[in-house]
PDB file of N, CA and C in Angstrom:
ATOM      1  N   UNK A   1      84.936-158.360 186.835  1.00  0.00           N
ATOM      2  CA  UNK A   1      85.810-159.417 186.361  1.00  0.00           C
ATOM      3  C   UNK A   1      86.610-159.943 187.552  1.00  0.00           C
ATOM      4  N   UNK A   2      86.621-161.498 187.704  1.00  0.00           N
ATOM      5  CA  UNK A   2      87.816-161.785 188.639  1.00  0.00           C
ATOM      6  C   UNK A   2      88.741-161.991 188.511  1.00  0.00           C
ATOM      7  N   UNK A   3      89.423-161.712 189.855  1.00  0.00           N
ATOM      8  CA  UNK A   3      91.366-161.689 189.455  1.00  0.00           C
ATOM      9  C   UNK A   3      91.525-162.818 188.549  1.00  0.00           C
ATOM     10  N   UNK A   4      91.475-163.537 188.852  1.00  0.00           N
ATOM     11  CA  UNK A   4      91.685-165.021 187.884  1.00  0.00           C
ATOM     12  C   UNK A   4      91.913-164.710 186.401  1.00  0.00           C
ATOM     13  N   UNK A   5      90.413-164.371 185.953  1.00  0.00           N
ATOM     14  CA  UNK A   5      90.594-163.923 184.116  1.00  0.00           C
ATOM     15  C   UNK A   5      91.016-162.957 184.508  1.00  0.00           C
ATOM     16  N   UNK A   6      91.200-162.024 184.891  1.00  0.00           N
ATOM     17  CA  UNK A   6      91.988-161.131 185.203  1.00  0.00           C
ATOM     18  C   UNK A   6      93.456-161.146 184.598  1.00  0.00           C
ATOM     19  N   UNK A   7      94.149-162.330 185.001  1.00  0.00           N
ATOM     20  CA  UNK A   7      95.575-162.780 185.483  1.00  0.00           C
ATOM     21  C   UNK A   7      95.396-163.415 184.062  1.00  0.00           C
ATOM     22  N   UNK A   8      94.989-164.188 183.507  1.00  0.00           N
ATOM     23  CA  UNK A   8      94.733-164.577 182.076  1.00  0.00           C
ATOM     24  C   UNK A   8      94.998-163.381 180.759  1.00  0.00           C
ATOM     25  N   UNK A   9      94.195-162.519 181.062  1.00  0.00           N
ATOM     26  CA  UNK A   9      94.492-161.792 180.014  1.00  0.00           C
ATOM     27  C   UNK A   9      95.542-160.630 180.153  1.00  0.00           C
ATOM     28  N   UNK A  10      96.689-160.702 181.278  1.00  0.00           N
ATOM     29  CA  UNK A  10      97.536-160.162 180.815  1.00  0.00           C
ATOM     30  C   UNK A  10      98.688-160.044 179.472  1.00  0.00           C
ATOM     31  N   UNK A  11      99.135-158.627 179.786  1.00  0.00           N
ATOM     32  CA  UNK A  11     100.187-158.610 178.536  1.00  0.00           C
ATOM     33  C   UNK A  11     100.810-159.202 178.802  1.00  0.00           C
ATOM     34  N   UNK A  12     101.995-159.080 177.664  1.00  0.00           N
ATOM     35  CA  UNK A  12     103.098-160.058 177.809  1.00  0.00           C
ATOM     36  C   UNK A  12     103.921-159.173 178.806  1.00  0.00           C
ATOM     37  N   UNK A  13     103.817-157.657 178.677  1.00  0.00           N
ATOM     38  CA  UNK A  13     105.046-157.025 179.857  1.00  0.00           C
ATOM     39  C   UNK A  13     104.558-156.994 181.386  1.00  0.00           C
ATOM     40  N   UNK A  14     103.641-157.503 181.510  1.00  0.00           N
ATOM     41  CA  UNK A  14     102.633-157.941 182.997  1.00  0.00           C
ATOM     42  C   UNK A  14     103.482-159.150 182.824  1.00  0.00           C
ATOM     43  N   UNK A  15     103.060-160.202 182.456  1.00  0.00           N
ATOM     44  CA  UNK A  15     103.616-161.287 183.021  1.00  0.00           C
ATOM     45  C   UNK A  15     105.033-161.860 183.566  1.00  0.00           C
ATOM     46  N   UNK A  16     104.471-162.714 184.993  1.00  0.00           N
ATOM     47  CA  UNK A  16     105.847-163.186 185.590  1.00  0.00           C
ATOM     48  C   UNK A  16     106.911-164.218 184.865  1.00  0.00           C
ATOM     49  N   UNK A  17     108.198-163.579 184.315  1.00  0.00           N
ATOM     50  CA  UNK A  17     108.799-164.550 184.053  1.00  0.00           C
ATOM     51  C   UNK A  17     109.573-165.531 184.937  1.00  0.00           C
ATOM     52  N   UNK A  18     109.364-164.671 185.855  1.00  0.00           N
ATOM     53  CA  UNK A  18     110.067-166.019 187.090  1.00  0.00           C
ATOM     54  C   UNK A  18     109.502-166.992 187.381  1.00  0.00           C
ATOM     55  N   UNK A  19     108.332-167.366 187.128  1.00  0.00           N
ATOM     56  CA  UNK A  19     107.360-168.836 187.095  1.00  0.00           C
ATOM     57  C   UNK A  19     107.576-169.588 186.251  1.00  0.00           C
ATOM     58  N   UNK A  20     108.302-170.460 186.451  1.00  0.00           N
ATOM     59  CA  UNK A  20     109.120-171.222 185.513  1.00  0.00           C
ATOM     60  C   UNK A  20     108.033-173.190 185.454  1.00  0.00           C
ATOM     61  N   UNK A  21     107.107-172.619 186.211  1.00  0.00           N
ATOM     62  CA  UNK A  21     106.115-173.708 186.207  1.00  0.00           C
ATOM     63  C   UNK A  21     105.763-174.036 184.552  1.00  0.00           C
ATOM     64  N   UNK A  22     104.897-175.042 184.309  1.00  0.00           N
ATOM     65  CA  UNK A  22     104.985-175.254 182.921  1.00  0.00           C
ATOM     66  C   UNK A  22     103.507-174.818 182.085  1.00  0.00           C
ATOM     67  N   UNK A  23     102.521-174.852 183.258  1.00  0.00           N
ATOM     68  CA  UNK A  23     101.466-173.891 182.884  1.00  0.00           C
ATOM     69  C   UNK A  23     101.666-172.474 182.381  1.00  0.00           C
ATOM     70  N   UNK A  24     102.776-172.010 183.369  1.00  0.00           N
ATOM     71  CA  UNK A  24     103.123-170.082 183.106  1.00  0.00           C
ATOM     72  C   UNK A  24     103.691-169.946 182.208  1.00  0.00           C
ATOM     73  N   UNK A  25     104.884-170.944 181.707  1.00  0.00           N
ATOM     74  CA  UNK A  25     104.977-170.760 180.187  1.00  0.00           C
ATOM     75  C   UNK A  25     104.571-170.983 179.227  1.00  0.00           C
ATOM     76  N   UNK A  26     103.523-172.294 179.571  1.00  0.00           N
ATOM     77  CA  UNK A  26     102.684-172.425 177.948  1.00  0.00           C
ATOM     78  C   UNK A  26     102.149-171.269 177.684  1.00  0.00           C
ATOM     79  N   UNK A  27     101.360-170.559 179.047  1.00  0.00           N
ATOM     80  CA  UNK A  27     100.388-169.056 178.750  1.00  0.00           C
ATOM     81  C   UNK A  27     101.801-168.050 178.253  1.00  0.00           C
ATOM     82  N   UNK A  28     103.027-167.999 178.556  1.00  0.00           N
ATOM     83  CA  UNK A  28     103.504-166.787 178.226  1.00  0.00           C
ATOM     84  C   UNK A  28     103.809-167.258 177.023  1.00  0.00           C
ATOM     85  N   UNK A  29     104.139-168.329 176.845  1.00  0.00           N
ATOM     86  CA  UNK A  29     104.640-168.458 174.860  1.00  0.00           C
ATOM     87  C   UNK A  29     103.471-168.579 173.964  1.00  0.00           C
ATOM     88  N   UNK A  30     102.027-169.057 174.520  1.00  0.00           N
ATOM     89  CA  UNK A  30     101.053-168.663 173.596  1.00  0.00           C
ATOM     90  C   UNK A  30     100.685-167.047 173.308  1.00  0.00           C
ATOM     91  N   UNK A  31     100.307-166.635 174.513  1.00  0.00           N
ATOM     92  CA  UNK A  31     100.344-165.156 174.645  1.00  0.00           C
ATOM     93  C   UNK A  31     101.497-164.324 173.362  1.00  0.00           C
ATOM     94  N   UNK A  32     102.489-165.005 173.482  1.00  0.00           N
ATOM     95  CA  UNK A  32     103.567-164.420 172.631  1.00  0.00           C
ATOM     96  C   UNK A  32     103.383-164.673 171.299  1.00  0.00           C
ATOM     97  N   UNK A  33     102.741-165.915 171.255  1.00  0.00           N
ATOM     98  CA  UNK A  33     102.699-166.218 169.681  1.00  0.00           C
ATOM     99  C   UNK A  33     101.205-165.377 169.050  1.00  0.00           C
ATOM    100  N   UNK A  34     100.312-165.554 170.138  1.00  0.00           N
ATOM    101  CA  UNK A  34      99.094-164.515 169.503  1.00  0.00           C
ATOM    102  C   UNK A  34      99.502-163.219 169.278  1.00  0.00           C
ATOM    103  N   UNK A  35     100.515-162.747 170.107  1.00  0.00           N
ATOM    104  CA  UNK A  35     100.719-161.166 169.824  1.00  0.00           C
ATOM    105  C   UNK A  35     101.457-161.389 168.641  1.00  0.00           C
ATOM    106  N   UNK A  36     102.338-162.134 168.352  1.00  0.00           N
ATOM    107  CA  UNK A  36     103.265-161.840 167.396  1.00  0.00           C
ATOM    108  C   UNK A  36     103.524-162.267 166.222  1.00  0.00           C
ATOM    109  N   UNK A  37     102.529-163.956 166.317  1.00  0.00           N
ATOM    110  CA  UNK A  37     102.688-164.037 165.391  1.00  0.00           C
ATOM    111  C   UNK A  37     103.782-165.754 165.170  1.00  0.00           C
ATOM    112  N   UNK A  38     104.758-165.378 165.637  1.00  0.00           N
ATOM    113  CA  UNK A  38     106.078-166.392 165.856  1.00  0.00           C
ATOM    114  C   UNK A  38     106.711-166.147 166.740  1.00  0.00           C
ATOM    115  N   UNK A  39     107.749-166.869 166.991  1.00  0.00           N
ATOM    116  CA  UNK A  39     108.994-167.215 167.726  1.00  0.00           C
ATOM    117  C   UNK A  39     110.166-168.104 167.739  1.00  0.00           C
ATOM    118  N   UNK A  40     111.296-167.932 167.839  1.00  0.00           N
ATOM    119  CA  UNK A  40     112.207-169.018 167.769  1.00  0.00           C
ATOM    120  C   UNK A  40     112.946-169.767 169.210  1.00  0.00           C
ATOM    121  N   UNK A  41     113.559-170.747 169.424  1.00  0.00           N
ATOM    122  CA  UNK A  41     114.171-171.256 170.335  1.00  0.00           C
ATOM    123  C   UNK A  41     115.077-170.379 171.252  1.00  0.00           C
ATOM    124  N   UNK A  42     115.807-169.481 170.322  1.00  0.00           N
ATOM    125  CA  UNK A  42     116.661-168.157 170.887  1.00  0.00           C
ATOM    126  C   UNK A  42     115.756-167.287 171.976  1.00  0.00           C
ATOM    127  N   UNK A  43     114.596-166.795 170.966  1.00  0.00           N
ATOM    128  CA  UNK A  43     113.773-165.815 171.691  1.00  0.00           C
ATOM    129  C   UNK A  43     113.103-166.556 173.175  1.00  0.00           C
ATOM    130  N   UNK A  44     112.749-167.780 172.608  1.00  0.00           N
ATOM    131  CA  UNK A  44     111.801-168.214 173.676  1.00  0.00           C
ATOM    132  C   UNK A  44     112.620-168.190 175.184  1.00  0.00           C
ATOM    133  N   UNK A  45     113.386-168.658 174.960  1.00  0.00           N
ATOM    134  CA  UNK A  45     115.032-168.666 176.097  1.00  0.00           C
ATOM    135  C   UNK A  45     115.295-167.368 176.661  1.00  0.00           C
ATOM    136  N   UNK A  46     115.547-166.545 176.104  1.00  0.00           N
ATOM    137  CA  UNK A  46     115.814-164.950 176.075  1.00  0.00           C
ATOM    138  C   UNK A  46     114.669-164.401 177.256  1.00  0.00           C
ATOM    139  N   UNK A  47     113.916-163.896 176.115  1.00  0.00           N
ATOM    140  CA  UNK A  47     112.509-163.143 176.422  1.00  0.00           C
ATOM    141  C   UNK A  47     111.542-164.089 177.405  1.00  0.00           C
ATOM    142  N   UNK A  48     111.218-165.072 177.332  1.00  0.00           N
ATOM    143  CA  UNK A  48     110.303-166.013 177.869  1.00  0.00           C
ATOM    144  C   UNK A  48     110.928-166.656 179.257  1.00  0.00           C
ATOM    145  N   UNK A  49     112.269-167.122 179.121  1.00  0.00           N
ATOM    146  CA  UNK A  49     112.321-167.865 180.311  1.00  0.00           C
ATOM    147  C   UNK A  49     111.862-169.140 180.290  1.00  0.00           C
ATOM    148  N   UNK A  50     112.109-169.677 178.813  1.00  0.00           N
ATOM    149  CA  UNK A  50     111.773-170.841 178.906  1.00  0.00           C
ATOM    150  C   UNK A  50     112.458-171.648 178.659  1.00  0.00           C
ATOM    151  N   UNK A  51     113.205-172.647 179.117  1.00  0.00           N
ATOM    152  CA  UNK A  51     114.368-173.567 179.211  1.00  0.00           C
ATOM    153  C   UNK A  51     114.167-174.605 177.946  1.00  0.00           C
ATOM    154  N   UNK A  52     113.071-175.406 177.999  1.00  0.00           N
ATOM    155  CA  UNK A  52     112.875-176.419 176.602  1.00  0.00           C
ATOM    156  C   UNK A  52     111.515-176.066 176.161  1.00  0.00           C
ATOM    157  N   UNK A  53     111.635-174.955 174.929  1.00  0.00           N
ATOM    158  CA  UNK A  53     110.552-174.837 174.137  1.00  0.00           C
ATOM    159  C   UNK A  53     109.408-175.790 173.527  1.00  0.00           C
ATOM    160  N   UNK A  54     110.383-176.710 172.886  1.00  0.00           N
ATOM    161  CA  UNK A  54     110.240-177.152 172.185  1.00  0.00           C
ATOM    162  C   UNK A  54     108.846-178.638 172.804  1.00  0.00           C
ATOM    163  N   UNK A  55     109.114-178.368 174.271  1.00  0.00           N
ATOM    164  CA  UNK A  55     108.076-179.368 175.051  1.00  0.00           C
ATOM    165  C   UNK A  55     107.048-178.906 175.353  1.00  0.00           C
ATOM    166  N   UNK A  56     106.996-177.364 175.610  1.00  0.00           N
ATOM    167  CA  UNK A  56     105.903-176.697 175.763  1.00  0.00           C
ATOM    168  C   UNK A  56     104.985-176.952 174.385  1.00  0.00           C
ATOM    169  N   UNK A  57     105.967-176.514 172.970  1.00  0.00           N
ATOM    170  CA  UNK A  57     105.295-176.764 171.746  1.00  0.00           C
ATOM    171  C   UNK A  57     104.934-177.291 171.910  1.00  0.00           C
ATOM    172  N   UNK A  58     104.992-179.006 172.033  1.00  0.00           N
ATOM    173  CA  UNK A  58     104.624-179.889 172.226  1.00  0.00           C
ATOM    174  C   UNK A  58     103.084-180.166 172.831  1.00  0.00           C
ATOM    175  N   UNK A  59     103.253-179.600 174.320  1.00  0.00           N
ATOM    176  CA  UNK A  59     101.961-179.341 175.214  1.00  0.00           C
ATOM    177  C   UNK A  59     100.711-178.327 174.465  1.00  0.00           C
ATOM    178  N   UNK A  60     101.090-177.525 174.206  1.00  0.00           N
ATOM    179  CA  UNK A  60     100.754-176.824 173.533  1.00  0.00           C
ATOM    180  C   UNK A  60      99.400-177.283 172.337  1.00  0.00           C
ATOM    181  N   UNK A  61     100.717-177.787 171.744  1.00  0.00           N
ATOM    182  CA  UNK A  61      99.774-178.829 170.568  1.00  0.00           C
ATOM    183  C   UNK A  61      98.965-179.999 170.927  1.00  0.00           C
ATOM    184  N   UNK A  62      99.229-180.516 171.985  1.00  0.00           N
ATOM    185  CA  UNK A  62      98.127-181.820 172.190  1.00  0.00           C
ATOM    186  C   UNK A  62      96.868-180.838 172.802  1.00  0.00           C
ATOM    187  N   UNK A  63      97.008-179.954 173.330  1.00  0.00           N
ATOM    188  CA  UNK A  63      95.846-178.923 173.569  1.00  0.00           C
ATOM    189  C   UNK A  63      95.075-178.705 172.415  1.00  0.00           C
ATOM    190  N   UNK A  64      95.697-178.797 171.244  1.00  0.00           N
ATOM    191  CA  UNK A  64      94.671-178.401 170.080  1.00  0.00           C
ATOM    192  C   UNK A  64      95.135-177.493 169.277  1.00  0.00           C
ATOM    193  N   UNK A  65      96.260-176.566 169.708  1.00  0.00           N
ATOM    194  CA  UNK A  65      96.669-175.542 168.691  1.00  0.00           C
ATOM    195  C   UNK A  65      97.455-175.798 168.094  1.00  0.00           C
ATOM    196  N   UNK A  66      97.360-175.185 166.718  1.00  0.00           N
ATOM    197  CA  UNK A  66      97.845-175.523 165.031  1.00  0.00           C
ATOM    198  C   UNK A  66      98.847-174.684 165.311  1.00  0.00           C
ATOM    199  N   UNK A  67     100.202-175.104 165.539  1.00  0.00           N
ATOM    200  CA  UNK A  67     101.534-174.696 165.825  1.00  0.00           C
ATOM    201  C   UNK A  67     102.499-175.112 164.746  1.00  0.00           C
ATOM    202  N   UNK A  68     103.032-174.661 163.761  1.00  0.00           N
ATOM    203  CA  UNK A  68     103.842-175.141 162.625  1.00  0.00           C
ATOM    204  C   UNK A  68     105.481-174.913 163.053  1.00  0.00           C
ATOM    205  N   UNK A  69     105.871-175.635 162.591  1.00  0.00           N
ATOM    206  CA  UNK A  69     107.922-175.485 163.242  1.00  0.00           C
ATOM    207  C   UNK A  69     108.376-175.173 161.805  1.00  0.00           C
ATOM    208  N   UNK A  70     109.526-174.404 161.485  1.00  0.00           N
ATOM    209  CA  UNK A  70     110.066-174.419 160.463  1.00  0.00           C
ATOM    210  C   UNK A  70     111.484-174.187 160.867  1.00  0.00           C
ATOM    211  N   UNK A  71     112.484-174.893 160.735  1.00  0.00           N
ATOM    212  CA  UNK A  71     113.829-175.227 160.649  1.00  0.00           C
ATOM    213  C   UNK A  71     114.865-174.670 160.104  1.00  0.00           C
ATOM    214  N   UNK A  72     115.990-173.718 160.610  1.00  0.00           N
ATOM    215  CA  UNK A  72     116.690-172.465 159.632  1.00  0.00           C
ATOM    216  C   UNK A  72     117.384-172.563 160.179  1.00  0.00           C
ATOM    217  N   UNK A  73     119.008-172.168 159.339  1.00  0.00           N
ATOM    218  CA  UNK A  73     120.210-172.024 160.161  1.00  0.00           C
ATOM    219  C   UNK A  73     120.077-170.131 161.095  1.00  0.00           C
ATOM    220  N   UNK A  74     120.221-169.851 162.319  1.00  0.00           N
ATOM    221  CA  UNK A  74     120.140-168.679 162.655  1.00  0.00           C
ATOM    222  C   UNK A  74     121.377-168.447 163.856  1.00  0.00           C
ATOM    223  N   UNK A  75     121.885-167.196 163.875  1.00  0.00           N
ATOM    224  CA  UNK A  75     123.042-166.598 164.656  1.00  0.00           C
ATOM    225  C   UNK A  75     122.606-166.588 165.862  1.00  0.00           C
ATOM    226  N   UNK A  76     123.282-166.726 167.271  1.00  0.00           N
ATOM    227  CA  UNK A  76     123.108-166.375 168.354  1.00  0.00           C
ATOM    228  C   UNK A  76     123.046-165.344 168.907  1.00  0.00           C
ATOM    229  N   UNK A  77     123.161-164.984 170.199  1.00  0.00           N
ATOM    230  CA  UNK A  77     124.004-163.172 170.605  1.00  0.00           C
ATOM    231  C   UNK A  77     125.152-163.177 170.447  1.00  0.00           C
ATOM    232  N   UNK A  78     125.630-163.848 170.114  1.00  0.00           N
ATOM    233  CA  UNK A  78     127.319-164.707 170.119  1.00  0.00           C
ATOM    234  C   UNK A  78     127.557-164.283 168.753  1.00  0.00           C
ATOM    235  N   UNK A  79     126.460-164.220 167.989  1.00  0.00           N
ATOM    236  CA  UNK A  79     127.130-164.172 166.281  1.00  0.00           C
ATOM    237  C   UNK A  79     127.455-165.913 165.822  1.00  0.00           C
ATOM    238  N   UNK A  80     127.101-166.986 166.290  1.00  0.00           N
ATOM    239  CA  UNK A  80     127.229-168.100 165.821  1.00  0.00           C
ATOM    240  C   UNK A  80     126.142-168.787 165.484  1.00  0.00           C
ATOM    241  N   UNK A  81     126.786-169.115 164.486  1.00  0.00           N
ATOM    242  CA  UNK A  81     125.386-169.776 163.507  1.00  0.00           C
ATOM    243  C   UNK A  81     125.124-171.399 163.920  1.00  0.00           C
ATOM    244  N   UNK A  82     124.083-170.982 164.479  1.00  0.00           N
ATOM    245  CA  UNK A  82     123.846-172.935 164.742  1.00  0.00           C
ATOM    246  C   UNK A  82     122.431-173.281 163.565  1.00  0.00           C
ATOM    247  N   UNK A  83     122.800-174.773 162.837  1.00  0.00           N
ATOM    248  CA  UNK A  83     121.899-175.565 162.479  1.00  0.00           C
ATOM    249  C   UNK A  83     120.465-175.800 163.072  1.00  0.00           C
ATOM    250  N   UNK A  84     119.067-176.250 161.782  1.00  0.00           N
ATOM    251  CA  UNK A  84     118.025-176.303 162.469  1.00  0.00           C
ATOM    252  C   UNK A  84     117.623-175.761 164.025  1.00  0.00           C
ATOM    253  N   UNK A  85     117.661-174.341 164.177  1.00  0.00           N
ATOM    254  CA  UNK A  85     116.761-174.042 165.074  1.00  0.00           C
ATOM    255  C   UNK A  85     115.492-174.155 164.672  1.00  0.00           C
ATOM    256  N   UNK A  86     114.504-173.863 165.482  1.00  0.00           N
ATOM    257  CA  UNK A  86     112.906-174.052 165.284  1.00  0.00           C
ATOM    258  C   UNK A  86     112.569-172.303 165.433  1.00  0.00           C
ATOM    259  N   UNK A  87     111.819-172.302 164.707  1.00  0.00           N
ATOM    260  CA  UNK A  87     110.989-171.369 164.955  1.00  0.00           C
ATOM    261  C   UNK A  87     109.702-171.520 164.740  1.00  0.00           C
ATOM    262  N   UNK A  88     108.622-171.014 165.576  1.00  0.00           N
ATOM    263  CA  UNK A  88     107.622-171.609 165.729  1.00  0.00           C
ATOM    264  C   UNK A  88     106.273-170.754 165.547  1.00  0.00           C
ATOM    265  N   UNK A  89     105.373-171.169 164.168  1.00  0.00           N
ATOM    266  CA  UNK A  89     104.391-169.716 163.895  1.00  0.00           C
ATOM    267  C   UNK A  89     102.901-171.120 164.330  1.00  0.00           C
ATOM    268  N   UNK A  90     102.379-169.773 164.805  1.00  0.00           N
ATOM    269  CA  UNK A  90     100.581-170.463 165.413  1.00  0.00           C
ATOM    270  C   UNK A  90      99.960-169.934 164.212  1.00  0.00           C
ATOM    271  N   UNK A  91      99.390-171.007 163.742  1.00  0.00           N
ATOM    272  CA  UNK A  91      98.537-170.909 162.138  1.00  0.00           C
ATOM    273  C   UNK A  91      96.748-170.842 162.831  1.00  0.00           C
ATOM    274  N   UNK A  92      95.850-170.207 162.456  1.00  0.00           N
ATOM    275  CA  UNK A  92      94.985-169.842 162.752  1.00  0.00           C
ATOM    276  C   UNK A  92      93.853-170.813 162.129  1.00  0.00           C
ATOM    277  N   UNK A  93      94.361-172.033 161.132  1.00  0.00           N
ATOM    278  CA  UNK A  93      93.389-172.738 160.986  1.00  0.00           C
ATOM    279  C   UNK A  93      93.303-173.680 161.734  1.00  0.00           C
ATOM    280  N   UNK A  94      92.531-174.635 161.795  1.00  0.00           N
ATOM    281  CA  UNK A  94      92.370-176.015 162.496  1.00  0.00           C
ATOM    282  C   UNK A  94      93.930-177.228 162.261  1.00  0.00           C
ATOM    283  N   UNK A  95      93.747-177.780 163.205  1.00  0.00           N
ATOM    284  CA  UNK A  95      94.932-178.333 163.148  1.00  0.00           C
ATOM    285  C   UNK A  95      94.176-179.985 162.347  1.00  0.00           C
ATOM    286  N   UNK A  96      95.682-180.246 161.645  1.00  0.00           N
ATOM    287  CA  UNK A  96      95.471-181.143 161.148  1.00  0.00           C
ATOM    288  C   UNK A  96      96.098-182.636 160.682  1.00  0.00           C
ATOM    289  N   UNK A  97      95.622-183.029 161.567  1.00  0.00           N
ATOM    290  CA  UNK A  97      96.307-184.766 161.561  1.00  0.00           C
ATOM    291  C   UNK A  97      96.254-185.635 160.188  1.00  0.00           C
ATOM    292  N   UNK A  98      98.152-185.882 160.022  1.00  0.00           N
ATOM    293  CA  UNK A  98      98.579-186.970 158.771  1.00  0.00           C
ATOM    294  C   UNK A  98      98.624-188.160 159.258  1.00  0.00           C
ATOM    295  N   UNK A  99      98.630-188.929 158.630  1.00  0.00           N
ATOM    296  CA  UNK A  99      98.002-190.483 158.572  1.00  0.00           C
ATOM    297  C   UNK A  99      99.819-190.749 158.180  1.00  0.00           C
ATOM    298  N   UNK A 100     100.406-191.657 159.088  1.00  0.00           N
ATOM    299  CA  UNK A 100     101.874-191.807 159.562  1.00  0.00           C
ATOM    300  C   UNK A 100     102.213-193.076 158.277  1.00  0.00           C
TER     301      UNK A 100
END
């Protein structure tokens, strides 16, 4: 195997969070969402190192993956409750385009 896929299929506790490039985080927040499942704006910031989630989502999704947002009031580390955060689950079916 070469380093390359190599470097691809690391874990999430392998990977560099100091690469704040926008490739290294789409791979560390997909990576995160296959392991886990979800994530929210808090976590992604936290754990990830990722400054605006919500653009990666974005990137993310014009790539093709079926990424769903769902909107909840949730506490900080602070204990303060802020309005509509995102949290963000990767749905395993095909993604699917509404007619605007």
């Amino acid at each position: 195997m070469n380093k390359r896929k190599a470097d691809q299929q690391a874990s999430l506790k392998d990977m560099h969070v100091h690469d704040t490039s926008g490739s290294a985080q789409r791979i560390r927040l997909l990576a995160h969402l296959r392991q886990y499942g979800s994530i929210n704006t808090f976590q992604a910031i936290a754990l990830l190192n990722i400054l605006r989630p919500g653009a990666r989502i974005a990137e993310l999704r014009a790539k093709g993956h079926n990424i769903v947002t769902h909107l909840s009031t949730l506490k900080d580390d602070h204990g303060r409750e802020h309005q509509n955060v995102a949290t963000y689950f990767l749905s395993a079916g095909p993604v699917q385009k509404v007619a605007a």
